[in-house]
N, C-alpha and C. Protein backbone atom coordinates (compact mmCIF):
# COMPACT_ATOMS: atom_id res chain seq x y z
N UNK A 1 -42.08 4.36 -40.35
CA UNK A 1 -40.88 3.56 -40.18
C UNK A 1 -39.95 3.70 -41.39
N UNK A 2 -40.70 3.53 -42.70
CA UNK A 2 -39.55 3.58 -44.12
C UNK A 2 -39.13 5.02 -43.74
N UNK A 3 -39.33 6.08 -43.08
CA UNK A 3 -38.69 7.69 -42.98
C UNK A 3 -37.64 7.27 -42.34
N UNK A 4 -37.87 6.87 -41.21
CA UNK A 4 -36.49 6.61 -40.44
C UNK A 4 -35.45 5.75 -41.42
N UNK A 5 -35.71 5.00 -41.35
CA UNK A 5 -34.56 4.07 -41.93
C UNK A 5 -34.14 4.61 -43.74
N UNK A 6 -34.89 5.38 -44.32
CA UNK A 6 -34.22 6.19 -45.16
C UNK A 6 -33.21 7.44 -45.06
N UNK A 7 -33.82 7.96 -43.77
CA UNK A 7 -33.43 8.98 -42.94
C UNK A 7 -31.57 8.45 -42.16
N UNK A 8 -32.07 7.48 -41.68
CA UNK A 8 -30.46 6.56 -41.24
C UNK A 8 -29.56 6.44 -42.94
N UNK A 9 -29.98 5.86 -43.66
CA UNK A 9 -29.45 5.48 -44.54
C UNK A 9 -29.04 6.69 -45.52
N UNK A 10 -29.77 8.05 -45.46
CA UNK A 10 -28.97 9.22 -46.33
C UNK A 10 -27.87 10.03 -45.33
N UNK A 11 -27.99 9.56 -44.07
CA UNK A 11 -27.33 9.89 -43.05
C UNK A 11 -25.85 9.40 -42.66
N UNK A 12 -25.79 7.88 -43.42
CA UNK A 12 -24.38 7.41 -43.49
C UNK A 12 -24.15 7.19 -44.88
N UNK A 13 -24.41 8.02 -46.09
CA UNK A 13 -24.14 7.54 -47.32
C UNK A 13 -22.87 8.31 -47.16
N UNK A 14 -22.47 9.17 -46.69
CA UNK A 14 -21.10 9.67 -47.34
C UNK A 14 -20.32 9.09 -46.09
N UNK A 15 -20.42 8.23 -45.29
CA UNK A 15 -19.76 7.43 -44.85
C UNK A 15 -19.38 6.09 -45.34
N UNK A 16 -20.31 5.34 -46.30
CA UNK A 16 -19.99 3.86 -46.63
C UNK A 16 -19.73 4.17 -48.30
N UNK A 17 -19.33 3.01 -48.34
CA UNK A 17 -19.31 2.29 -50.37
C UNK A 17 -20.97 2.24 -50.51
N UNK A 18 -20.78 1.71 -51.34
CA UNK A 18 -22.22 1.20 -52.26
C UNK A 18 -22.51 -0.26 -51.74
N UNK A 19 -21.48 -0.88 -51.17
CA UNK A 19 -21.39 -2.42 -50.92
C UNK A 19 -21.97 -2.17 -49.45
N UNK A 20 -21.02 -1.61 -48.87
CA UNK A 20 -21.87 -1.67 -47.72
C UNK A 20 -23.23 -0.60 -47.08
N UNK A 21 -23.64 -0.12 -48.02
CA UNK A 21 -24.78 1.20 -47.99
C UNK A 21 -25.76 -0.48 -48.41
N UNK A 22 -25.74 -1.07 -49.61
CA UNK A 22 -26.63 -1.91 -49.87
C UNK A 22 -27.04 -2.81 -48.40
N UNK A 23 -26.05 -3.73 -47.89
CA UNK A 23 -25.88 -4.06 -46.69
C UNK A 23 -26.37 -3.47 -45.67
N UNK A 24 -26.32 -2.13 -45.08
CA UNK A 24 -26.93 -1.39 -44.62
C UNK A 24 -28.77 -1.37 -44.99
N UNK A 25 -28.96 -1.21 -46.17
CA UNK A 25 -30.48 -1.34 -46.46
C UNK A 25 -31.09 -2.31 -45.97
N UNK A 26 -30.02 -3.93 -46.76
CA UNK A 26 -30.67 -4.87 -45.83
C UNK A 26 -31.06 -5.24 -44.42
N UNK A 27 -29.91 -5.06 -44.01
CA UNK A 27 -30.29 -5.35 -42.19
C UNK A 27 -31.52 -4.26 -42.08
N UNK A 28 -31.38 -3.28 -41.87
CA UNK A 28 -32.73 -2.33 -41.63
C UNK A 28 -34.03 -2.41 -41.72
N UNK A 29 -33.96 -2.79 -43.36
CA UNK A 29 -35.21 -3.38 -43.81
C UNK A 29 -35.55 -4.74 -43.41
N UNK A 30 -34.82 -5.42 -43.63
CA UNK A 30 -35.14 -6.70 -42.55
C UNK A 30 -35.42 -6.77 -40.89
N UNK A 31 -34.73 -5.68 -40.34
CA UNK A 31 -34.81 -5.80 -38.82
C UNK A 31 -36.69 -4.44 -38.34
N UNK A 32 -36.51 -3.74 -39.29
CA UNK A 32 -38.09 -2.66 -39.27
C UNK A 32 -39.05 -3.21 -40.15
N UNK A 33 -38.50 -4.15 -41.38
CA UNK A 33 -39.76 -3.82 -42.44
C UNK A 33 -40.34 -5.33 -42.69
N UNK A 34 -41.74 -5.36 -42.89
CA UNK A 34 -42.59 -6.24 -43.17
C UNK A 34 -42.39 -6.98 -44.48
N UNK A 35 -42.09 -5.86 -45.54
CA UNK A 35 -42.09 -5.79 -47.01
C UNK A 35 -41.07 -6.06 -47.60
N UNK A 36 -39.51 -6.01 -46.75
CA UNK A 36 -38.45 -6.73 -47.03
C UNK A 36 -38.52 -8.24 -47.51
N UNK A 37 -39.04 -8.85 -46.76
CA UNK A 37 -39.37 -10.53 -46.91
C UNK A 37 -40.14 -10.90 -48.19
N UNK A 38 -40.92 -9.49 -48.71
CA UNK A 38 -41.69 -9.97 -50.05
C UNK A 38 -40.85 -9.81 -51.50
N UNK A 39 -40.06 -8.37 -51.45
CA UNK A 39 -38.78 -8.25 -51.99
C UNK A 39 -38.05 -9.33 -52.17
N UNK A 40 -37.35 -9.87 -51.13
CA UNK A 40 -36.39 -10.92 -51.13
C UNK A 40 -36.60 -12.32 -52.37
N UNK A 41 -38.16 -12.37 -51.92
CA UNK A 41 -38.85 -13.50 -52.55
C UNK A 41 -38.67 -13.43 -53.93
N UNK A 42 -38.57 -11.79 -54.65
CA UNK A 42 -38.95 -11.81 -55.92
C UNK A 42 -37.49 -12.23 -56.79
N UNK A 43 -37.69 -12.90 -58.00
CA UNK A 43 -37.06 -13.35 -58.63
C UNK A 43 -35.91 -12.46 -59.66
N UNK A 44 -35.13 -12.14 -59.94
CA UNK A 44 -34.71 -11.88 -61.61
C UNK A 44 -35.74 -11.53 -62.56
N UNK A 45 -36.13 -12.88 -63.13
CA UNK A 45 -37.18 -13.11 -63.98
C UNK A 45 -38.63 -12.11 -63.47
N UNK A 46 -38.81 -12.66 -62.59
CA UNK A 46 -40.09 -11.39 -62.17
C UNK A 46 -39.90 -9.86 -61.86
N UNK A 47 -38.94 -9.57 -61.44
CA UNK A 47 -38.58 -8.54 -61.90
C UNK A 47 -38.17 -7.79 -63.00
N UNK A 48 -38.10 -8.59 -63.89
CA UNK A 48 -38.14 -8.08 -65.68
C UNK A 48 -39.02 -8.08 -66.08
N UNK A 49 -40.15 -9.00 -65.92
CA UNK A 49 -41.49 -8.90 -65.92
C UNK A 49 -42.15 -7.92 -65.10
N UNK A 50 -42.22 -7.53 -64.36
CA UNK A 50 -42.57 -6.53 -63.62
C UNK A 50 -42.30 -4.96 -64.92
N UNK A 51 -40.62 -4.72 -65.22
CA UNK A 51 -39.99 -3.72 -65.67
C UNK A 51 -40.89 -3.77 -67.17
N UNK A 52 -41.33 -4.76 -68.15
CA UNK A 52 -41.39 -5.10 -68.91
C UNK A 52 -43.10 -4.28 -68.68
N UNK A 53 -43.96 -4.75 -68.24
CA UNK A 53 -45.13 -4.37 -67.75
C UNK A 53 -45.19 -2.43 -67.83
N UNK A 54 -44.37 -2.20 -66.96
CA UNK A 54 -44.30 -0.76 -66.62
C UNK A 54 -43.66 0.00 -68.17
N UNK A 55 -43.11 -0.82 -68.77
CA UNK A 55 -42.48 0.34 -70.04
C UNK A 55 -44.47 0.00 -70.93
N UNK A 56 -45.16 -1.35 -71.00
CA UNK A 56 -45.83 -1.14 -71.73
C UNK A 56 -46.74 -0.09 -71.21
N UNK A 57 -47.11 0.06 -69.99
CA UNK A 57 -47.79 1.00 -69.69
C UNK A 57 -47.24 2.43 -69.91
N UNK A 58 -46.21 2.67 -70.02
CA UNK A 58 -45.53 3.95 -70.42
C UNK A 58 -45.93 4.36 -71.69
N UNK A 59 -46.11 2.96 -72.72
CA UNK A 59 -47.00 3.48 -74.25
C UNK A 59 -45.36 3.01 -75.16
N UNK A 60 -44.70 2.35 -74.80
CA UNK A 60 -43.53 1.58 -75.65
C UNK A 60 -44.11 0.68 -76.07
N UNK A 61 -43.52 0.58 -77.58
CA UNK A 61 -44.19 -0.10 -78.34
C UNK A 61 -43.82 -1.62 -78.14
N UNK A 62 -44.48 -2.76 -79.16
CA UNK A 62 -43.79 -3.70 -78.97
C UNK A 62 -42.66 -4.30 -79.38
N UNK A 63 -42.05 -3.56 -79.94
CA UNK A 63 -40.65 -3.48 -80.81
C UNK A 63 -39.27 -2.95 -79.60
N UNK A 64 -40.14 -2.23 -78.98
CA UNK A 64 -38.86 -1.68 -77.87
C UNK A 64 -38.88 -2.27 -76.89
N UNK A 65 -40.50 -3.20 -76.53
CA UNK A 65 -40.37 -4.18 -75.38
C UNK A 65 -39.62 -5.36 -75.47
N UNK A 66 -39.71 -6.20 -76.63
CA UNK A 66 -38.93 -7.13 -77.03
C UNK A 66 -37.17 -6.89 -77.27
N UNK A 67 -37.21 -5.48 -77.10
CA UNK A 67 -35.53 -5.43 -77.28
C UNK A 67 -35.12 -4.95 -75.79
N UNK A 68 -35.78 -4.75 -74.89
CA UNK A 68 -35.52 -4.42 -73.60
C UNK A 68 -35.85 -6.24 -73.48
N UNK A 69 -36.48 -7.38 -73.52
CA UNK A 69 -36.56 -8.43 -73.18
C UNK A 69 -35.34 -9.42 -73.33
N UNK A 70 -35.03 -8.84 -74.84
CA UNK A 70 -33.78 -9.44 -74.96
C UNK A 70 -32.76 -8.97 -74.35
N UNK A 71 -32.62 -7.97 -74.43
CA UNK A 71 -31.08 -7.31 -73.84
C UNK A 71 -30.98 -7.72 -72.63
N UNK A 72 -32.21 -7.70 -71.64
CA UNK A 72 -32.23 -8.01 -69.79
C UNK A 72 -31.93 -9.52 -69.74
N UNK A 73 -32.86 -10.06 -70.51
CA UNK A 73 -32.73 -12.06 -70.75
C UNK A 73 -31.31 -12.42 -70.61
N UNK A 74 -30.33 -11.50 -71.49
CA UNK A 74 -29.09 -11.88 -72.44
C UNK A 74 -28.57 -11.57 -70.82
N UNK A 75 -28.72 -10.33 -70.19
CA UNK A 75 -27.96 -9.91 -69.15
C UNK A 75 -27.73 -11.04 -67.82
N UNK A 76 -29.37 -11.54 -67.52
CA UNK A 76 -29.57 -12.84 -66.42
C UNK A 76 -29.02 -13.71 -66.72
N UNK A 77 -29.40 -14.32 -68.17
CA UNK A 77 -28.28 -15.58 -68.39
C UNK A 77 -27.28 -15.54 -68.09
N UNK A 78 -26.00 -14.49 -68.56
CA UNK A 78 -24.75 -14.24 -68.26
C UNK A 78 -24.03 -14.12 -66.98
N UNK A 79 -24.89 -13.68 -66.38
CA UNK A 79 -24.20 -12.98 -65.13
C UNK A 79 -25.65 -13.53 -63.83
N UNK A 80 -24.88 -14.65 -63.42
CA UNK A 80 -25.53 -15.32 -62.41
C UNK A 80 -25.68 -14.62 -60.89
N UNK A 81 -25.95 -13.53 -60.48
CA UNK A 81 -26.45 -13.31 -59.63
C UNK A 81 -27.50 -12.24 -59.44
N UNK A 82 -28.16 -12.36 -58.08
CA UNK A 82 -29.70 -11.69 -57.65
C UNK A 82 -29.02 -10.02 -58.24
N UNK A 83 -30.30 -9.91 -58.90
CA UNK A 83 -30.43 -8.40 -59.29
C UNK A 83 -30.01 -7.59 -58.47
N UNK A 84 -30.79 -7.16 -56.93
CA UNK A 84 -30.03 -6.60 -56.10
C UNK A 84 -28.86 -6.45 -55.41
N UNK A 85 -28.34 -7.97 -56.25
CA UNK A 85 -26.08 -7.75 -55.12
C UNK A 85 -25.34 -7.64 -56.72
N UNK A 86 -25.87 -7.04 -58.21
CA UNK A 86 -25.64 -7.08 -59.56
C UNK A 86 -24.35 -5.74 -58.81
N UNK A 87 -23.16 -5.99 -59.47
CA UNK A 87 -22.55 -4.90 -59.09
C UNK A 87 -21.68 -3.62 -60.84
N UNK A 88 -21.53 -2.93 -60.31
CA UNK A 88 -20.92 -1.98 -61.48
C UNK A 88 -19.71 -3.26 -62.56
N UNK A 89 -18.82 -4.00 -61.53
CA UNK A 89 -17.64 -4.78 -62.05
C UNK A 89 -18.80 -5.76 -63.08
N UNK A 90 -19.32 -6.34 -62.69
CA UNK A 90 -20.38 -7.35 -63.20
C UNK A 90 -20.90 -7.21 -64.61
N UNK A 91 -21.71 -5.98 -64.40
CA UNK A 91 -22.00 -5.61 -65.74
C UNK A 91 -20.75 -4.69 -67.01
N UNK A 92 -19.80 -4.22 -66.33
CA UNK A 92 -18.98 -4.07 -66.91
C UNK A 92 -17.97 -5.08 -68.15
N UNK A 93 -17.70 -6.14 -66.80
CA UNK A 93 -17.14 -7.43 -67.56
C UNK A 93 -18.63 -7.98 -68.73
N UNK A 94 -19.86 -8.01 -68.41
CA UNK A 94 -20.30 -8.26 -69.52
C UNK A 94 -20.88 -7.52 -70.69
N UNK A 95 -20.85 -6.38 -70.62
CA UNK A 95 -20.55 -5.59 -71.96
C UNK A 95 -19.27 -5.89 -72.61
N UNK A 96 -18.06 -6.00 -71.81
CA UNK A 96 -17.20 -6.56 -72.87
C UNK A 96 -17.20 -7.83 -73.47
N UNK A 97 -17.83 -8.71 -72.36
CA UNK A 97 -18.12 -10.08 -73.26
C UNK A 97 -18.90 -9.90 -74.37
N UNK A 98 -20.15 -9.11 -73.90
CA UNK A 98 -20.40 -8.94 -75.53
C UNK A 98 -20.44 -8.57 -76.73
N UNK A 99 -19.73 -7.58 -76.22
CA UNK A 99 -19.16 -7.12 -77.50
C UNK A 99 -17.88 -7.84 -78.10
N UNK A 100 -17.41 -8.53 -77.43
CA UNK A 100 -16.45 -10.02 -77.61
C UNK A 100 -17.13 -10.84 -78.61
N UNK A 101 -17.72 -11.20 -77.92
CA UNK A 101 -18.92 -12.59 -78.11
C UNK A 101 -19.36 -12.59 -79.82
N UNK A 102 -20.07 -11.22 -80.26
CA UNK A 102 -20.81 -10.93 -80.76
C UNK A 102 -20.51 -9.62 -81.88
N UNK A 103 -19.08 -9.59 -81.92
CA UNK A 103 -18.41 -8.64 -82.38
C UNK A 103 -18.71 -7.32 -82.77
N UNK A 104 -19.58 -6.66 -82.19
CA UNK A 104 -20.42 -6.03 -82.72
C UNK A 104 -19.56 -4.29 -82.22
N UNK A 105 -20.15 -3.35 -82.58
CA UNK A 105 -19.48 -1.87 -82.58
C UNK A 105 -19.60 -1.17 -81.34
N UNK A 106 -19.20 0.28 -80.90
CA UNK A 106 -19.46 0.86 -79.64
C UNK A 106 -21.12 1.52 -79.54
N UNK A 107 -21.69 1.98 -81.08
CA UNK A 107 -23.41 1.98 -80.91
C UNK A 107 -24.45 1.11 -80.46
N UNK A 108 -23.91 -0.27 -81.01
CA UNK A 108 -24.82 -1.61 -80.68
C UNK A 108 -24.29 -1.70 -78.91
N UNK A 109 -23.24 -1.64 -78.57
CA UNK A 109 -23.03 -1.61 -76.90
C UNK A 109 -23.68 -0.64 -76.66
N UNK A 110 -23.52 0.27 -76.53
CA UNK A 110 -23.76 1.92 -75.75
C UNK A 110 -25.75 1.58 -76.05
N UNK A 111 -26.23 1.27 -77.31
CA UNK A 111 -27.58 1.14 -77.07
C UNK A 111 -27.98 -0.29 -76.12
N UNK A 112 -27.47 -1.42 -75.85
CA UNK A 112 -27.51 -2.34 -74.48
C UNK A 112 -27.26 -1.75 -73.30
N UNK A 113 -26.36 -0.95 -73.52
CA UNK A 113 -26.02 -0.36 -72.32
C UNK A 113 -27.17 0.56 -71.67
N UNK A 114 -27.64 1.64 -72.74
CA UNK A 114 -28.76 2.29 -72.38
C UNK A 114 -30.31 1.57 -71.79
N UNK A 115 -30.47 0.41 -72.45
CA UNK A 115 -31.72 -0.78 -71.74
C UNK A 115 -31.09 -1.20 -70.76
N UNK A 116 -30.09 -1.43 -70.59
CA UNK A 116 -29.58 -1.92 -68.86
C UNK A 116 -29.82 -0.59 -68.09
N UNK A 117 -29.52 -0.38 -68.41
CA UNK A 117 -29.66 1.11 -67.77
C UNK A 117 -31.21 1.35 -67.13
N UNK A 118 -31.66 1.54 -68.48
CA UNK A 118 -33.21 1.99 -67.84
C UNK A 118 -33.89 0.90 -67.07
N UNK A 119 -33.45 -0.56 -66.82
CA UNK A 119 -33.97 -1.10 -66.29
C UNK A 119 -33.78 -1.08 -64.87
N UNK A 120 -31.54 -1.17 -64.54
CA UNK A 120 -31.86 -0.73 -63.23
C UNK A 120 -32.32 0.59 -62.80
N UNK A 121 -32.50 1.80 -63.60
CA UNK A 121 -32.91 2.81 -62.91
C UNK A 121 -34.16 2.89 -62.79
N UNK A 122 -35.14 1.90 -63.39
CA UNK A 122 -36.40 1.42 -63.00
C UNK A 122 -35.75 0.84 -61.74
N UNK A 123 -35.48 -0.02 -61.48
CA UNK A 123 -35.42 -0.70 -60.08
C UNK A 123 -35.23 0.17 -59.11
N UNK A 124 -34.36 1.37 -59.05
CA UNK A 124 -33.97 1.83 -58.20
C UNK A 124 -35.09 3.06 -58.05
N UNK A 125 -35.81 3.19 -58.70
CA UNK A 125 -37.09 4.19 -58.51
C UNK A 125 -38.13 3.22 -57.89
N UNK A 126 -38.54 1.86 -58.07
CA UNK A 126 -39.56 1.74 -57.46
C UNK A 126 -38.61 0.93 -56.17
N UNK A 127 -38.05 1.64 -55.73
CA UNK A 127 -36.80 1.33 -54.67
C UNK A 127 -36.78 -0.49 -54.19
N UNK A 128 -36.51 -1.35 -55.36
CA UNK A 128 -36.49 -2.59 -55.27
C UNK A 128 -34.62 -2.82 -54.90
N UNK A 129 -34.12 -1.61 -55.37
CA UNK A 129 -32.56 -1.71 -54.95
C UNK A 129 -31.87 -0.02 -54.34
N UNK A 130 -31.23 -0.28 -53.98
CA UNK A 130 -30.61 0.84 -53.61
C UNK A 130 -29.99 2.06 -53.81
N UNK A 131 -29.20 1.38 -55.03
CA UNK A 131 -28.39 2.40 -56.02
C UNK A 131 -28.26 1.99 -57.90
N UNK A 132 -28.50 2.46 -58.13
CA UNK A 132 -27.84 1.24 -59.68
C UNK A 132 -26.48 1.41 -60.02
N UNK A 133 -26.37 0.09 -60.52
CA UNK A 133 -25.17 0.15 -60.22
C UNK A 133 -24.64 0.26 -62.04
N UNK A 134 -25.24 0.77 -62.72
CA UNK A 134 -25.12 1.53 -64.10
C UNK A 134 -24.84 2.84 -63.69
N UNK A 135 -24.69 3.42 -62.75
CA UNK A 135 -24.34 5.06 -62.75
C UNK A 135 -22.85 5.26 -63.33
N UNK A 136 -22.22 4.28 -62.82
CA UNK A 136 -20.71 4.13 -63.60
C UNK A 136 -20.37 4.03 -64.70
N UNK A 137 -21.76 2.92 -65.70
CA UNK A 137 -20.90 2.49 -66.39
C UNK A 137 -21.22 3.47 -67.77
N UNK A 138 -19.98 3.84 -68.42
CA UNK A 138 -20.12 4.77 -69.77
C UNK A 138 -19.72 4.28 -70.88
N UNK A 139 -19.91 4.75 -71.96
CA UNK A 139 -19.07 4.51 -73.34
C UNK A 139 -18.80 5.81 -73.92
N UNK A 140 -17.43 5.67 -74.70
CA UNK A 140 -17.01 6.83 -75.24
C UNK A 140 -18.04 7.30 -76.38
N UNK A 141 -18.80 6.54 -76.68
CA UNK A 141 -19.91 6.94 -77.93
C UNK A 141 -20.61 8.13 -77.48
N UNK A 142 -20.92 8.10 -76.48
CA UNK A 142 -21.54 9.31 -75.87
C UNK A 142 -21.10 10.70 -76.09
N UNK A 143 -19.29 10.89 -75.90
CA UNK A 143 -18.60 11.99 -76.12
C UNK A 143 -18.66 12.16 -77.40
N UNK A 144 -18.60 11.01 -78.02
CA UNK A 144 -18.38 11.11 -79.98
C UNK A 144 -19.14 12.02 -80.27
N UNK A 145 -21.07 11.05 -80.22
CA UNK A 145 -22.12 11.80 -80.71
C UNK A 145 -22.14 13.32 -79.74
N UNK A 146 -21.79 13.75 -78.89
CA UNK A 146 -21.63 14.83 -78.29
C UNK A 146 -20.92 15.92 -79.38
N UNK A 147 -19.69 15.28 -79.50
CA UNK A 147 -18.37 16.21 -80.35
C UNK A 147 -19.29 16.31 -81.90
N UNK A 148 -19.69 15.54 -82.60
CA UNK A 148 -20.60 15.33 -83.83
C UNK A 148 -21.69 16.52 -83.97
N UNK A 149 -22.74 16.32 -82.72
CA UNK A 149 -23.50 17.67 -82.84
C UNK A 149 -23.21 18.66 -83.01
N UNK A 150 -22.35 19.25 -82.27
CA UNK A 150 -21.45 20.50 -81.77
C UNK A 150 -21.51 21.02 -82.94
N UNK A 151 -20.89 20.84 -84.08
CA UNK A 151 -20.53 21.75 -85.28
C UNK A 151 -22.09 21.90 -85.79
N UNK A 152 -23.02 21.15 -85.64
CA UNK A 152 -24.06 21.59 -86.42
C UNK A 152 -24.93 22.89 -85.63
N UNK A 153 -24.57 22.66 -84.38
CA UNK A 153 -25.18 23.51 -83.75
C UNK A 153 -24.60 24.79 -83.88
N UNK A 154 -23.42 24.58 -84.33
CA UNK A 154 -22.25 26.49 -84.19
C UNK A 154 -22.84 26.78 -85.35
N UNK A 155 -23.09 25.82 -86.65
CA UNK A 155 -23.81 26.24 -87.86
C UNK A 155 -25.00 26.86 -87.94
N UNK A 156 -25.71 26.23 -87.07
CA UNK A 156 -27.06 26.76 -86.79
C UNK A 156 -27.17 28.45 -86.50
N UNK A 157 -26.10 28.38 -85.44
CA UNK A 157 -26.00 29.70 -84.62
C UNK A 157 -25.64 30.26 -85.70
N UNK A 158 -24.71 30.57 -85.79
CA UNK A 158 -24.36 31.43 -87.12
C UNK A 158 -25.20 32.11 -87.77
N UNK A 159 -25.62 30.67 -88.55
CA UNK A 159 -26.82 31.35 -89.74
C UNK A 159 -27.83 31.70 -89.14
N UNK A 160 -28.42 31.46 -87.81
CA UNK A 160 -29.30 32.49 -87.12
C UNK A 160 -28.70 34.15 -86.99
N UNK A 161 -27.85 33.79 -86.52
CA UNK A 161 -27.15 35.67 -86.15
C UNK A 161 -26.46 35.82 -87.40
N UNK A 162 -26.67 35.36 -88.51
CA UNK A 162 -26.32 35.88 -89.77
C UNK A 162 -27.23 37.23 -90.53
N UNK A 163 -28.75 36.12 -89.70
CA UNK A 163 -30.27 36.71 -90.34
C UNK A 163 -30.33 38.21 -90.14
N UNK A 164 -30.99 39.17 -91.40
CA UNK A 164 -30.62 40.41 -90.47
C UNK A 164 -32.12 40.35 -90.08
């Protein structure tokens, strides 16, 4: 049954949004699936717990669990709705709050940004959601440290094909 209705659902993705592809999951899974109803049940909170669980088993230490705890905590408080209807606008507006809030630089964002990140793309691997809705969101820090490497690497080259 999950073939089909994945099968329907990669079948109208380049027909819908993300809003209504999610929508789409639901009815489906609700109208074929058993396991929808246990989903539904699960919380925010248990689902960070859940995410939280899976990085320790990955072998992250406890220094990176507690900063994935905080960053997700900081995220639920803020932004009052179910993980699965969390949209791109949502988390957008609150990276700028916090970096508002909390005055802090485009590294200290861009590294929140990266734990939001891995959390919904945890979600969306153990297919608790549909899409994440972090695929959008970027920071220019990314291009910076991009443009930054670059010269060390032409240096590198060089003095490799310098070598006789």
């Amino acid at each position: 049954m999950e073939d089909k209705i994945v099968k329907i659902i990669n079948e109208m993705a380049e027909y819908l949004n993300v809003a209504q592809m999610k929508k789409l999951q639901e009815v489906l899974l609700q109208t074929f699936s058993e396991s929808e109803a246990q989903k539904e049940q699960i919380s925010n909170e248990e689902y960070m717990k859940l995410f939280l669980d899976a990085k320790k088993i990955e072998g992250c230490s406890e220094r990176t669990i507690q900063y994935y705890r905080v960053t997700v905590e900081r995220l639920l408080q803020t932004v009052d709705t179910p993980l699965r209807k969390m949209t791109t606008e949502e988390i957008r507006w609150y990276l700028v709050e916090y970096q508002k809030i909390n005055n802090c630089g485009k590294v200290t964002i861009d590294n929140v940004r990266r734990n939001i990140s891995s959390f919904f793309s945890w979600l969306e691997e153990e297919d608790y959601i549909l899409k994440s809705p972090m695929r959008f969101v970027r920071t220019k820090i990314r291009k910076l440290l991009r443009c930054l490497r670059l010269p060390a690497r032409k240096i590198r080259l060089q003095t490799v094909c310098a070598l006789p």
